[in-house]
Protein backbone atom coordinates (compact mmCIF):
# COMPACT_ATOMS: atom_id res chain seq x y z
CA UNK A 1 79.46 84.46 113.53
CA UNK A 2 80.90 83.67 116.70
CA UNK A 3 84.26 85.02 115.83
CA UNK A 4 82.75 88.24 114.61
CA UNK A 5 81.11 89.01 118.33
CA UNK A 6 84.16 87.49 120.31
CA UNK A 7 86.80 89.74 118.87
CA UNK A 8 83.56 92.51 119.38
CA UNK A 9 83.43 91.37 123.01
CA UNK A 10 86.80 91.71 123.17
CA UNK A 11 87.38 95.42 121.57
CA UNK A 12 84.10 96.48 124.24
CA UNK A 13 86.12 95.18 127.34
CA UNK A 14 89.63 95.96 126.62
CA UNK A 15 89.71 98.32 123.77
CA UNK A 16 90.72 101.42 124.81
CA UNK A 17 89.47 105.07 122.95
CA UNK A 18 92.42 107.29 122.93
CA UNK A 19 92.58 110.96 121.45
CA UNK A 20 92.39 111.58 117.32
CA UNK A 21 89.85 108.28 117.13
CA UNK A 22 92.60 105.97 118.23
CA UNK A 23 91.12 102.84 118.63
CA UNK A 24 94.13 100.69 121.16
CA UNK A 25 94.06 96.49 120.95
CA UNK A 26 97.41 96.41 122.02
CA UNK A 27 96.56 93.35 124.65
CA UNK A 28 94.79 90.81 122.49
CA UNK A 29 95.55 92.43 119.20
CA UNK A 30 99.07 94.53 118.21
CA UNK A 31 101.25 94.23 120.78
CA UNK A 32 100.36 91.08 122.59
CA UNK A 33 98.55 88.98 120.17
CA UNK A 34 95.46 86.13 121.88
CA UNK A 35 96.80 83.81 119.84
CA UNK A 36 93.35 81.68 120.11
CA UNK A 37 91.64 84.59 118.70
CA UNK A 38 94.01 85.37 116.19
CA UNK A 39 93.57 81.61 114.60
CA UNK A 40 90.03 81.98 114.60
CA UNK A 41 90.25 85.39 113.28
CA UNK A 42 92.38 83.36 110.08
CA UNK A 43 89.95 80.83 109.61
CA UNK A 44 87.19 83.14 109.38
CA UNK A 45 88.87 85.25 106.79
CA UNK A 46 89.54 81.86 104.99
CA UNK A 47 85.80 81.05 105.27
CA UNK A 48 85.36 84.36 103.49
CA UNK A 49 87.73 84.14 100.72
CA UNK A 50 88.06 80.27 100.41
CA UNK A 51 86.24 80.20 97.11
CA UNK A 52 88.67 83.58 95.30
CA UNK A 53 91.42 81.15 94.37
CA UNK A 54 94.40 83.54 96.85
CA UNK A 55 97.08 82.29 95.57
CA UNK A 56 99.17 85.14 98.02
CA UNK A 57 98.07 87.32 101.17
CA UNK A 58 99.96 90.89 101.10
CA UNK A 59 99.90 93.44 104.19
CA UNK A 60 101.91 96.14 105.17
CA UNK A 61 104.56 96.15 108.22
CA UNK A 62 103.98 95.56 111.17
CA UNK A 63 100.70 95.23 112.77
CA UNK A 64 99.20 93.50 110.01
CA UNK A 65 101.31 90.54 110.00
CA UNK A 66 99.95 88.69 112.38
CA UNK A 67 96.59 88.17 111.20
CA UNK A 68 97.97 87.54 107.53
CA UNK A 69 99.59 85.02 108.70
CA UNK A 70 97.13 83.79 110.38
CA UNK A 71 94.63 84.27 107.34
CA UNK A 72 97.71 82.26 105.02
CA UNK A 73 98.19 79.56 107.40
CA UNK A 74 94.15 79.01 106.82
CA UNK A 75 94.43 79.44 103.26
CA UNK A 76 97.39 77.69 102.85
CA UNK A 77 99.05 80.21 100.83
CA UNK A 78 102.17 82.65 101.40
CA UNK A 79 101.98 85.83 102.96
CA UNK A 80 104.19 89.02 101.91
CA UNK A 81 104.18 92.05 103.43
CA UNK A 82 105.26 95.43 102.08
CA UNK A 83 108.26 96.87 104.47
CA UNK A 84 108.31 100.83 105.49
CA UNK A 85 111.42 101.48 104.42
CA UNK A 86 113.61 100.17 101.98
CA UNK A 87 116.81 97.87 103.24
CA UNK A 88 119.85 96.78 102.00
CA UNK A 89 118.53 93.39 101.43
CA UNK A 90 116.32 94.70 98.69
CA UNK A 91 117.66 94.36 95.63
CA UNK A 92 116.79 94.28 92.03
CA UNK A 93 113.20 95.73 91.14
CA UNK A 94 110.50 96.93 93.61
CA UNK A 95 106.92 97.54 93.63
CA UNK A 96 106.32 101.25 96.05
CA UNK A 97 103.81 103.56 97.27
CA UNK A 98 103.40 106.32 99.41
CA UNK A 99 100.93 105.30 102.04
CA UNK A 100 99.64 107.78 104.27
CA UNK A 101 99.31 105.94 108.14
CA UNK A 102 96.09 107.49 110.23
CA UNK A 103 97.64 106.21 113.10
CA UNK A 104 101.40 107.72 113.21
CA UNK A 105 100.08 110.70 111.07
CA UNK A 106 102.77 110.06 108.87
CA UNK A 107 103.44 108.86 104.83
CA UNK A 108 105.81 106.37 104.38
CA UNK A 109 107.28 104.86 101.49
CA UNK A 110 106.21 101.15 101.38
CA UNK A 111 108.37 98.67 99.12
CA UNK A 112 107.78 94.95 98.15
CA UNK A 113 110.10 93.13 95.68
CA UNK A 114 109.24 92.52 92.59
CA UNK A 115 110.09 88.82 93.46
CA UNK A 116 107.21 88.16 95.23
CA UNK A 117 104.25 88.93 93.48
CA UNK A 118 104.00 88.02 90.06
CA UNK A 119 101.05 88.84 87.34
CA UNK A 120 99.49 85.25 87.62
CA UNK A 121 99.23 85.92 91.21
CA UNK A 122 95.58 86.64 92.91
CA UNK A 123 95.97 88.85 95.73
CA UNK A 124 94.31 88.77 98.99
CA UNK A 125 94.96 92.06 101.50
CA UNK A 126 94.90 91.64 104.65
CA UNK A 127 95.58 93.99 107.17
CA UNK A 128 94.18 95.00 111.29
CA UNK A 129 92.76 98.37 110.59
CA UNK A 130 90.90 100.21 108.25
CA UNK A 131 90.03 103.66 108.75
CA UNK A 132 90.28 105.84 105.83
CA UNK A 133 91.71 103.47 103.78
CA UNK A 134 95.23 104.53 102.77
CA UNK A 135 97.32 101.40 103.75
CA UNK A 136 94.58 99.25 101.49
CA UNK A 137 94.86 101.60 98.50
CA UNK A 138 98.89 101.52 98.76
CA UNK A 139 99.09 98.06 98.67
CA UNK A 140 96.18 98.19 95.93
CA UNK A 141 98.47 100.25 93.80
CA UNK A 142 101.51 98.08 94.86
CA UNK A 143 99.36 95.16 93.05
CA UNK A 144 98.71 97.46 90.51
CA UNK A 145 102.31 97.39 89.36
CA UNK A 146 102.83 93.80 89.66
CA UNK A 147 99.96 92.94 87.28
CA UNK A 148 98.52 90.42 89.60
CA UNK A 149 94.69 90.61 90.41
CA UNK A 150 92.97 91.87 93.35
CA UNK A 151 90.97 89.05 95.00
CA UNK A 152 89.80 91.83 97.55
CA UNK A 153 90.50 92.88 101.07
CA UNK A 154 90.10 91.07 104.89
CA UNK A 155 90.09 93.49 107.98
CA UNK A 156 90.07 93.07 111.70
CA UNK A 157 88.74 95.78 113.11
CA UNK A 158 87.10 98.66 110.60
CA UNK A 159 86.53 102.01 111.79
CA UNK A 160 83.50 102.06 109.48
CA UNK A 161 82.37 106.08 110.67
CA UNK A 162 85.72 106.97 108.74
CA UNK A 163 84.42 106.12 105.52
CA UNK A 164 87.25 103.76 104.28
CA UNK A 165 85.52 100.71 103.63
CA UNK A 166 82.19 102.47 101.92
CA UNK A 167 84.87 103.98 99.41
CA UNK A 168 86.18 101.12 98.84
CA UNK A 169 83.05 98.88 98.54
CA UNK A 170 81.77 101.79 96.49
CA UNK A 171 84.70 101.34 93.42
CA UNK A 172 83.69 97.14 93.83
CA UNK A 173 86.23 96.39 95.94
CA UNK A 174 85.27 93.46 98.10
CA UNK A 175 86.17 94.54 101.64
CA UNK A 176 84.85 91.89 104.29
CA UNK A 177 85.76 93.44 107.97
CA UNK A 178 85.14 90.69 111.08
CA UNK A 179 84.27 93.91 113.11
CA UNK A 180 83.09 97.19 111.90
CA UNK A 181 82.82 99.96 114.50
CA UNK A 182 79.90 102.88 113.28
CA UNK A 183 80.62 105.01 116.23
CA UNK A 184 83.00 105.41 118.74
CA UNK A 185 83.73 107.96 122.17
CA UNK A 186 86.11 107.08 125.09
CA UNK A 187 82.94 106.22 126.76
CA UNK A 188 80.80 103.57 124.06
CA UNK A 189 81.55 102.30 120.87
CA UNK A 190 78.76 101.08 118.40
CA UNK A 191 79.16 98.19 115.66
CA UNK A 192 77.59 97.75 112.71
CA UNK A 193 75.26 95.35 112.20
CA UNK A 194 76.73 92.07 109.71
């Protein structure tokens, strides 16, 4: 796929390895988004899923949201995304898990209403990163609670040497990544063959 080994090109030349297996895509990616790349990242994912019947796209806050929406916008179908904390806006019932972040190190609480997903819903995750898999299986309990189905789960960038993904594929999950990275040092990175 050519948008498989352009956003591959693009992690070689301006990725950047930083300590604890940080993988950086903060200029095309997370911080300032290539939005060319982004829309072709969508439409592959749609390509993917476009025969599950999504019905909804749900990530977690904040670096995810971009290529939901980019994946809904190809889909044609909402995107909701599970907020950090809870705010004052948030009323009534809530779906939450704890979700443990490999990239802060830290476990947040992560809360969607309970007016957004609904049990005749079929839920597509979507999300930039997967390492060891503890945003996906948040949001996977999240959906859980809100008796909607899992359609499965569309990643950017998959730090496939962490084991996430396997797990996941393991259970039956179906976990399509656009770019899975098998090993990676500040000085190479290897992907896996798709």
């Amino acid at each position: 796929m050519v948008t498989i080994r352009a956003l591959e090109e693009r992690i070689l030349k301006e990725g950047r390895v930083l300590p604890g297996e940080v993988l950086k895509v903060g200029s095309f990616l997370n911080q300032q988004i290539d939005t060319a790349l982004l829309t072709e990242m969508g439409q592959e994912i749609a390509r993917l899923f476009g025969d599950s019947k999504v019905t909804k796209i749900l990530t977690i806050e904040s670096s995810g949201i971009a290529i939901a929406v980019a994946a809904g916008c190809a889909l044609g179908v909402p995107v909701v995304f599970a907020k950090k904390h809870a705010s004052n806006n948030m009323s009534g019932e809530v779906f939450t898990s704890k979700v443990f972040s490999y990239t802060h190190q830290k476990t947040f609480d992560v809360v969607v209403s309970a007016d957004y997903l609904k049990p005749d819903d079929n839920i597509l995750v979507v999300d930039d990163f997967l390492a060891k898999g503890g945003a996906l299986n948040g949001l996977f309990d999240i959906i859980g609670q809100s008796g909607a189905k899992l359609a499965g789960a569309a990643i950017a960038i998959e730090k496939g040497f962490q084991g996430g993904g396997d797990a996941l594929r393991a259970k039956g999950i179906r976990v399509e990544s656009l770019a899975i990275i098998d090993s990676m040092s500040d000085t190479s990175l290897t992907f896996r063959e798709q």
